[in-house]
Protein backbone atom coordinates (compact mmCIF):
# COMPACT_ATOMS: atom_id res chain seq x y z
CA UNK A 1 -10.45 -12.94 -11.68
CA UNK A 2 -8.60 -10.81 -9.47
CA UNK A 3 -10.58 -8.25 -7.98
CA UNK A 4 -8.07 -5.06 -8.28
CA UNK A 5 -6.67 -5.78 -12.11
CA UNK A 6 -9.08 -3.26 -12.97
CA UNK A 7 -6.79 -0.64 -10.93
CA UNK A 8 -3.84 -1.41 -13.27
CA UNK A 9 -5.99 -1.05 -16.66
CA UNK A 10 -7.42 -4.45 -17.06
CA UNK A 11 -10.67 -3.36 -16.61
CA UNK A 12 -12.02 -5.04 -20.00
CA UNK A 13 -10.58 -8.55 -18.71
CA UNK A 14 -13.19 -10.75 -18.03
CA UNK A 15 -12.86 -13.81 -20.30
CA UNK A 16 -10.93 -16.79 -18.36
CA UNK A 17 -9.01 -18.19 -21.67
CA UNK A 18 -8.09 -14.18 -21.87
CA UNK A 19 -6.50 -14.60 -18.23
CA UNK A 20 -4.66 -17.55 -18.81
CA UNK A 21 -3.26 -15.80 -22.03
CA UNK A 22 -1.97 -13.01 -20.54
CA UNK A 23 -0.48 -14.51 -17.32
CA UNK A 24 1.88 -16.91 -20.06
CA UNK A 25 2.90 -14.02 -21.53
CA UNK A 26 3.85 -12.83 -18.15
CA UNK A 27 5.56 -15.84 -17.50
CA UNK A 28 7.71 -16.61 -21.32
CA UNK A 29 8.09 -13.19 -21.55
CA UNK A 30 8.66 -11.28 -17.78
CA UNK A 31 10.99 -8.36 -17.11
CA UNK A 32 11.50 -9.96 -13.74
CA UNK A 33 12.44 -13.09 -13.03
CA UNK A 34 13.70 -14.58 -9.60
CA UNK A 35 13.95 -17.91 -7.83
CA UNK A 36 14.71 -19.43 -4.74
CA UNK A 37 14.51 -22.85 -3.02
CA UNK A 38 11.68 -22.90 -0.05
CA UNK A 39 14.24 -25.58 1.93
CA UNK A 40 11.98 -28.41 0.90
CA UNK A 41 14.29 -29.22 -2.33
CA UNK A 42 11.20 -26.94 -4.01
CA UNK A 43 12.36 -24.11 -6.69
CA UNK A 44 9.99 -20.88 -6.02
CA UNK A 45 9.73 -18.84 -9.11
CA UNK A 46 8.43 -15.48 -9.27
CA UNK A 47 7.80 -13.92 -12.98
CA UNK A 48 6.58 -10.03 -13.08
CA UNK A 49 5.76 -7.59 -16.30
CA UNK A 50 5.76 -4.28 -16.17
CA UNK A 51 2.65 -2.70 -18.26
CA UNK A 52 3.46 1.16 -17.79
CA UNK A 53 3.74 2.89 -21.26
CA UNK A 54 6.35 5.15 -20.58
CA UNK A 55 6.01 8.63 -21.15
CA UNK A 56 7.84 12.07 -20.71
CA UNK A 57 7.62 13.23 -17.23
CA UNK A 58 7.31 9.52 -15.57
CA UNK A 59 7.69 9.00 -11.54
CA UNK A 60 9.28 5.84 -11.91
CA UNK A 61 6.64 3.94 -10.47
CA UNK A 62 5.42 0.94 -12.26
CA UNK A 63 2.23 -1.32 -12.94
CA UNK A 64 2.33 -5.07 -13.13
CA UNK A 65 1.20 -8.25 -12.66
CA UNK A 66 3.23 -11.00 -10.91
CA UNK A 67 3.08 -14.72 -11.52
CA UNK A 68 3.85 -17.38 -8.34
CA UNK A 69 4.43 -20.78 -8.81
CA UNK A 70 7.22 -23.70 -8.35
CA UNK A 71 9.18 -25.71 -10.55
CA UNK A 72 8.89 -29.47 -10.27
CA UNK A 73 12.25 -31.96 -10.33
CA UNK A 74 12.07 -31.78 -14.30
CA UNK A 75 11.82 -27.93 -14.48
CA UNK A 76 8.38 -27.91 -15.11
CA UNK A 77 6.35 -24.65 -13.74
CA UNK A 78 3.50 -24.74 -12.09
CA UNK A 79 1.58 -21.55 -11.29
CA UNK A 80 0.35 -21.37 -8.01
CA UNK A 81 -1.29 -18.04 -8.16
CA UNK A 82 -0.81 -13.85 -9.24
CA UNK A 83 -1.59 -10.47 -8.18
CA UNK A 84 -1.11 -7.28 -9.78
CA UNK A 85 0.86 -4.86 -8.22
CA UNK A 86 1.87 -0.85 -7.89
CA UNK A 87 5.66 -0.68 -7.39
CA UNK A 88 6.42 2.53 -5.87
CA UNK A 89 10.36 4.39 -4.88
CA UNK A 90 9.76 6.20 -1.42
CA UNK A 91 10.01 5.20 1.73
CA UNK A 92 7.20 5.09 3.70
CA UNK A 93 8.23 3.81 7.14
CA UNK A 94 11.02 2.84 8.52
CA UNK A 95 10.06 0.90 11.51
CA UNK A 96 10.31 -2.71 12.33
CA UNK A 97 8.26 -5.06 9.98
CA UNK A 98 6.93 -8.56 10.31
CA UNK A 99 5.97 -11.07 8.31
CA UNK A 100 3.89 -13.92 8.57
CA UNK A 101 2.86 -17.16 5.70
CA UNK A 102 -0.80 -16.97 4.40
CA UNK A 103 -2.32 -20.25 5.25
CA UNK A 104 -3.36 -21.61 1.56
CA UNK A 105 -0.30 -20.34 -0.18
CA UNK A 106 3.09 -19.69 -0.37
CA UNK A 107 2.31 -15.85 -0.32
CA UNK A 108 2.90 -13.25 2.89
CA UNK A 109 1.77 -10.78 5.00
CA UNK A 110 3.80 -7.72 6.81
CA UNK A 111 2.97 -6.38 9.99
CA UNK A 112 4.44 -2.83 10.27
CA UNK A 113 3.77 -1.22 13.93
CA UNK A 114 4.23 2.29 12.78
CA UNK A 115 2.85 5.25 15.39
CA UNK A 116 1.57 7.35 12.79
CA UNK A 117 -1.11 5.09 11.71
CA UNK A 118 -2.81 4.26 15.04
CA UNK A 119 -2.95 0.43 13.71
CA UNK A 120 -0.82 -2.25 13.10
CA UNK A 121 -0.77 -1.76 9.37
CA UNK A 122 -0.98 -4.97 7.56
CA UNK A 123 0.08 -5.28 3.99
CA UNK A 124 0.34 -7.85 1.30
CA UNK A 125 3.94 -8.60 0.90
CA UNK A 126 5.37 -7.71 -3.34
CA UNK A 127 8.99 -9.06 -2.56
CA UNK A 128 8.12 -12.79 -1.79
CA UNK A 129 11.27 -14.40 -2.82
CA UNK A 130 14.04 -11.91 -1.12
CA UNK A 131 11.81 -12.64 2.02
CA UNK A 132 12.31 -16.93 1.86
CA UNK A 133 15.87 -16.29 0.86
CA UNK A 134 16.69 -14.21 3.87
CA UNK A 135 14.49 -17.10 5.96
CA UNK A 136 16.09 -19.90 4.50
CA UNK A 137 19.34 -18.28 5.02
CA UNK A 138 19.06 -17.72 8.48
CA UNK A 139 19.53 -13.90 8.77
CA UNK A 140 15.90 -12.96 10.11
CA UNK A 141 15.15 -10.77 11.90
CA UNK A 142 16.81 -8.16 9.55
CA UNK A 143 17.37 -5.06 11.44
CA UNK A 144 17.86 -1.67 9.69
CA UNK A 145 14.73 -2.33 6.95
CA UNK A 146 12.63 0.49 5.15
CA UNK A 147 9.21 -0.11 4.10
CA UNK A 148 7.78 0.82 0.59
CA UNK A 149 4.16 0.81 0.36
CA UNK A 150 1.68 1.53 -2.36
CA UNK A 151 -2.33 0.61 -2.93
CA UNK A 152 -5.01 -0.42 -5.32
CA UNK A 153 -8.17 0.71 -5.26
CA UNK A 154 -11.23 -0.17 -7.43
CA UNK A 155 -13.68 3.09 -6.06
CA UNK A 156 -12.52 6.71 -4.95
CA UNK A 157 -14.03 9.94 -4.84
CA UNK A 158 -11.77 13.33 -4.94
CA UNK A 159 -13.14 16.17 -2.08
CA UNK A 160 -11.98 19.32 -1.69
CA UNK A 161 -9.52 20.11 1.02
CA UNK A 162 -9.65 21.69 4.44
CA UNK A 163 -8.54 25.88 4.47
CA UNK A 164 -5.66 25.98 6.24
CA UNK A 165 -3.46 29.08 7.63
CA UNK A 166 0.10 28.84 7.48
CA UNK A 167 -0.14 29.35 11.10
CA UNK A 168 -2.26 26.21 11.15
CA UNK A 169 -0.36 24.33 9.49
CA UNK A 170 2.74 24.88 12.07
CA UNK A 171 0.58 23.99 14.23
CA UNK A 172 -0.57 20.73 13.29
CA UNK A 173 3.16 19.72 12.87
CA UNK A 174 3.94 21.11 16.40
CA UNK A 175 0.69 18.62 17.60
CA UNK A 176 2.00 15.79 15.16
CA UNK A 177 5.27 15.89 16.83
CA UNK A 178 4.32 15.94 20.44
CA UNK A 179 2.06 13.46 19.61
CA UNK A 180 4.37 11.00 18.24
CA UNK A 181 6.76 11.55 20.93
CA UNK A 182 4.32 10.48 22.84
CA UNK A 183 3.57 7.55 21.66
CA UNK A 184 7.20 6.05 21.23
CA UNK A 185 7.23 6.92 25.23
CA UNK A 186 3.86 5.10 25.82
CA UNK A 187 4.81 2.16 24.18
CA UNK A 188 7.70 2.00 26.73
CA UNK A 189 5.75 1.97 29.51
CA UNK A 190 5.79 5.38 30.27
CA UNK A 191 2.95 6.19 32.36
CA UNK A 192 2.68 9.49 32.08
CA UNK A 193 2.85 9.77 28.76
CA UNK A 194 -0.27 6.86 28.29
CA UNK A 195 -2.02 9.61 30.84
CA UNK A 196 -1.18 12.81 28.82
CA UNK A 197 -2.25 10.65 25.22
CA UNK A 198 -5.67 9.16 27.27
CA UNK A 199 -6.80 13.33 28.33
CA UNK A 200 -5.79 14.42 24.66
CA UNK A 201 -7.94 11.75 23.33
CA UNK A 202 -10.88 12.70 25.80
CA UNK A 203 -10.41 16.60 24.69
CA UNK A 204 -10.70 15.60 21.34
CA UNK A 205 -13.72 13.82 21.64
CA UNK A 206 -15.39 16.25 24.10
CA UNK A 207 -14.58 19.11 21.17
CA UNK A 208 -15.58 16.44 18.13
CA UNK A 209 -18.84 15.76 19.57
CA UNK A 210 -19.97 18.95 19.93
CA UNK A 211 -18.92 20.44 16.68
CA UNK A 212 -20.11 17.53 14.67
CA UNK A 213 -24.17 18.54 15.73
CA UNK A 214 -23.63 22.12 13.12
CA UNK A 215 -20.51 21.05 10.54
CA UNK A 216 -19.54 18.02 8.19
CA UNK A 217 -17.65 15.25 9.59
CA UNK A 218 -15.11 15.78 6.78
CA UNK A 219 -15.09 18.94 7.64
CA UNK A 220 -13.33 18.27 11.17
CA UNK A 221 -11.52 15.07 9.86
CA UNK A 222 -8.55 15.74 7.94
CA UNK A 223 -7.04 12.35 7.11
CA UNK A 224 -8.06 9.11 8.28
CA UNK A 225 -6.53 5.30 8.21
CA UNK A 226 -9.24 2.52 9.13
CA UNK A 227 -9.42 -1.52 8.77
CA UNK A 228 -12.37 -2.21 6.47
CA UNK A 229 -13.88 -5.68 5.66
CA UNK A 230 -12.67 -8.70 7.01
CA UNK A 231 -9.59 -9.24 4.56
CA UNK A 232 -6.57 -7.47 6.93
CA UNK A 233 -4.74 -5.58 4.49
CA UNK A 234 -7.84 -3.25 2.90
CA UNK A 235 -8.42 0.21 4.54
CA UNK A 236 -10.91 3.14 4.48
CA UNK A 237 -8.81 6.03 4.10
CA UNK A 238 -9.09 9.90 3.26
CA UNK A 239 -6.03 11.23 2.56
CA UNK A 240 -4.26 14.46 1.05
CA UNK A 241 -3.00 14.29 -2.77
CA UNK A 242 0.63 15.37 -2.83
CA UNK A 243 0.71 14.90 -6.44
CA UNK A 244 -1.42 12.94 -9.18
CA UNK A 245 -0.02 11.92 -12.65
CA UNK A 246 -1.39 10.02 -15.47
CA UNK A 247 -0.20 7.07 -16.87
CA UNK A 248 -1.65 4.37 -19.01
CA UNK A 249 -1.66 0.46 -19.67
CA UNK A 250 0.75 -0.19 -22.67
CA UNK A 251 -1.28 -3.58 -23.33
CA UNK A 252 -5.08 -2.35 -23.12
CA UNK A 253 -4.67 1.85 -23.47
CA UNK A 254 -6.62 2.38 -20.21
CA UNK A 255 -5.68 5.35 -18.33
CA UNK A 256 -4.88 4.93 -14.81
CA UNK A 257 -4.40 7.97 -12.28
CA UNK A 258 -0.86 7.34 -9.87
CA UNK A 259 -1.17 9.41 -7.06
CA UNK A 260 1.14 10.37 -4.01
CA UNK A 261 -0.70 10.00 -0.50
CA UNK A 262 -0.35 11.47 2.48
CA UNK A 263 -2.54 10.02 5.48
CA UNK A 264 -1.36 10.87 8.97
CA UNK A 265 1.72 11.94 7.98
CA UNK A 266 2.25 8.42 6.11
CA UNK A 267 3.19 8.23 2.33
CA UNK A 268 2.29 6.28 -0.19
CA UNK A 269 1.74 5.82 -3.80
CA UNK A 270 -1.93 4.81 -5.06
CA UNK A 271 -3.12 3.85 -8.80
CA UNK A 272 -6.93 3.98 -9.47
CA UNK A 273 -8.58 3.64 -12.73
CA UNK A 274 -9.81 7.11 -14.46
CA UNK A 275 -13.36 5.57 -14.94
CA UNK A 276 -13.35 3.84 -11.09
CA UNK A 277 -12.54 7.81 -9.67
CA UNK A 278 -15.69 10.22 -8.99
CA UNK A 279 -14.19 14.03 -9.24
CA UNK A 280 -10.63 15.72 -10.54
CA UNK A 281 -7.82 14.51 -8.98
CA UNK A 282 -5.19 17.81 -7.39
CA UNK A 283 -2.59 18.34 -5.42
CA UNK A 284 -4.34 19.74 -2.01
CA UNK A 285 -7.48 18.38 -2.59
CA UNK A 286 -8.13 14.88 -0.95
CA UNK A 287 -8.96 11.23 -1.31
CA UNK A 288 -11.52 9.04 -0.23
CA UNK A 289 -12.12 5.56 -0.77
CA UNK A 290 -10.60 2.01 -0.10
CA UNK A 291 -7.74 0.24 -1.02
CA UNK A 292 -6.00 -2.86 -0.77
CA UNK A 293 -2.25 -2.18 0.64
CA UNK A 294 1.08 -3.48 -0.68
CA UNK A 295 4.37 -3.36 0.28
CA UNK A 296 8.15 -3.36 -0.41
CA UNK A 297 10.70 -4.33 1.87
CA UNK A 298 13.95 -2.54 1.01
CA UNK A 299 16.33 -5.47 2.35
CA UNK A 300 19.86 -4.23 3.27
CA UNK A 301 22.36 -4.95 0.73
């Protein structure tokens, strides 16, 4: 059983027959349907339904699970394997992406070296098939990309924010901006810049260390973006809630909380069970917990 269905209301699913049952009806009755050839005279097949009961006042984002397989030379399917998934409609980064084959299936990876994060953010590719078609084709690398990306998460826990002037606030922005400037220089080669970035870094954590002996750690942090576990594409994060709706599972009834993200200046869309979150959800107040990271590559048309 798929460890995050519980973030898209299938908390209740535990029963293997119950699986099996559902991911057919994915399949003989999906709202998406698309197929490709992997250049080995193989016919990929991805089948996705959407489960978001639609209500007044809807962001557009949908819930879903999405069946992988291949058909055979008599148009049988066989179903490889499936993953639920959070489609979001921002844009999140538009820098360079790559993408690399997991080993034990024909599922992928992205690799998106984006500044604001401080990591090479690693995702688990939603748009399989456009990916192989623009492989097979020829046409890689495809310059001029944008990057959706959305998460799962199974635990969070809402904290209040940090009081912030509006003279603050300009402030941070002025620091953001420097800071990414910065950064684009540095990883040019300019030295300088890698000197100025190494003396910021040592200020901070001259200043860190000896305000964290008398106040809270999240007190001082504001966001954060961290690897956690050994699978790639999961992250600690605490992040600011830019805005939190409700939604539920038209199949089961569970409510599910969607929620716009923003984590060093990153955003993203994240769905979380109501009975999996520990506080009220608000715009300015913050989340903590971990998630497992998907992503949307907006191809070119």
């Amino acid at each position: 059983m798929h460890k995050y269905m519980r973030s898209i209301g299938f908390s209740k699913l535990t029963d293997r027959k119950e699986l099996q049952k559902l991911l057919t009806d994915v399949v003989v009755e999906g709202t998406e349907r698309v197929y490709t050839s992997n250049g080995n005279d193989v016919l990929l097949a991805e089948f996705g339904k959407d489960f978001t009961e639609v209500v007044e006042g809807s962001t557009g984002d949908s819930i879903g699970i999405a069946v992988c397989g291949e058909f055979d030379n008599e148009d049988k399917f066989t179903y490889d394997y499936y993953f639920p998934y959070l489609k979001g409609n921002m844009i999140s980064s538009e820098e360079d992406v790559t993408v690399e084959r997991h080993a034990a299936q024909e599922s992928y990876a992205g690799v998106c070296d984006d500044v604001r994060v401080g990591v090479s953010l690693i995702f688990y590719l939603q748009n399989m098939i456009p990916y192989v078609k623009a492989k097979n084709s020829g046409i890689l690398p495809v310059r001029g990309t944008t990057l959706t990306l959305t998460a799962l998460s199974t635990k969070g826990t809402v904290m209040m924010p940090i009081v912030k002037s509006e003279k603050d606030l300009i402030k941070n922005k002025q620091v953001t901006n420097t800071r990414t400037q910065l950064l684009n220089a540095a990883r040019k080669g300019d030295e300088e810049a890698i000197e100025s970035l190494t003396l910021d870094d040592m200020d901070t954590y001259t200043a860190i260390s000896k305000k964290i002996q008398k106040e809270d750690v999240f007190s001082l942090v504001d966001t954060c973006f961290m690897p956690y576990g050994v699978e790639c594409d999961h992250y600690s994060i605490l992040a600011e809630i830019m805005e939190c709706n409700m939604i539920k599972n038209k199949f089961t009834k569970e409510e599910i909380y969607l929620m716009t993200l923003s984590c060093n200046d990153m955003t993203f869309d994240l769905c979380i069970n109501k009975e999996d979150l520990y506080g009220e959800p608000a715009v300015g107040r913050r989340f903590k917990g971990v998630i497992w990271m998907q992503g949307y590559i907006n191809f070119p048309n």
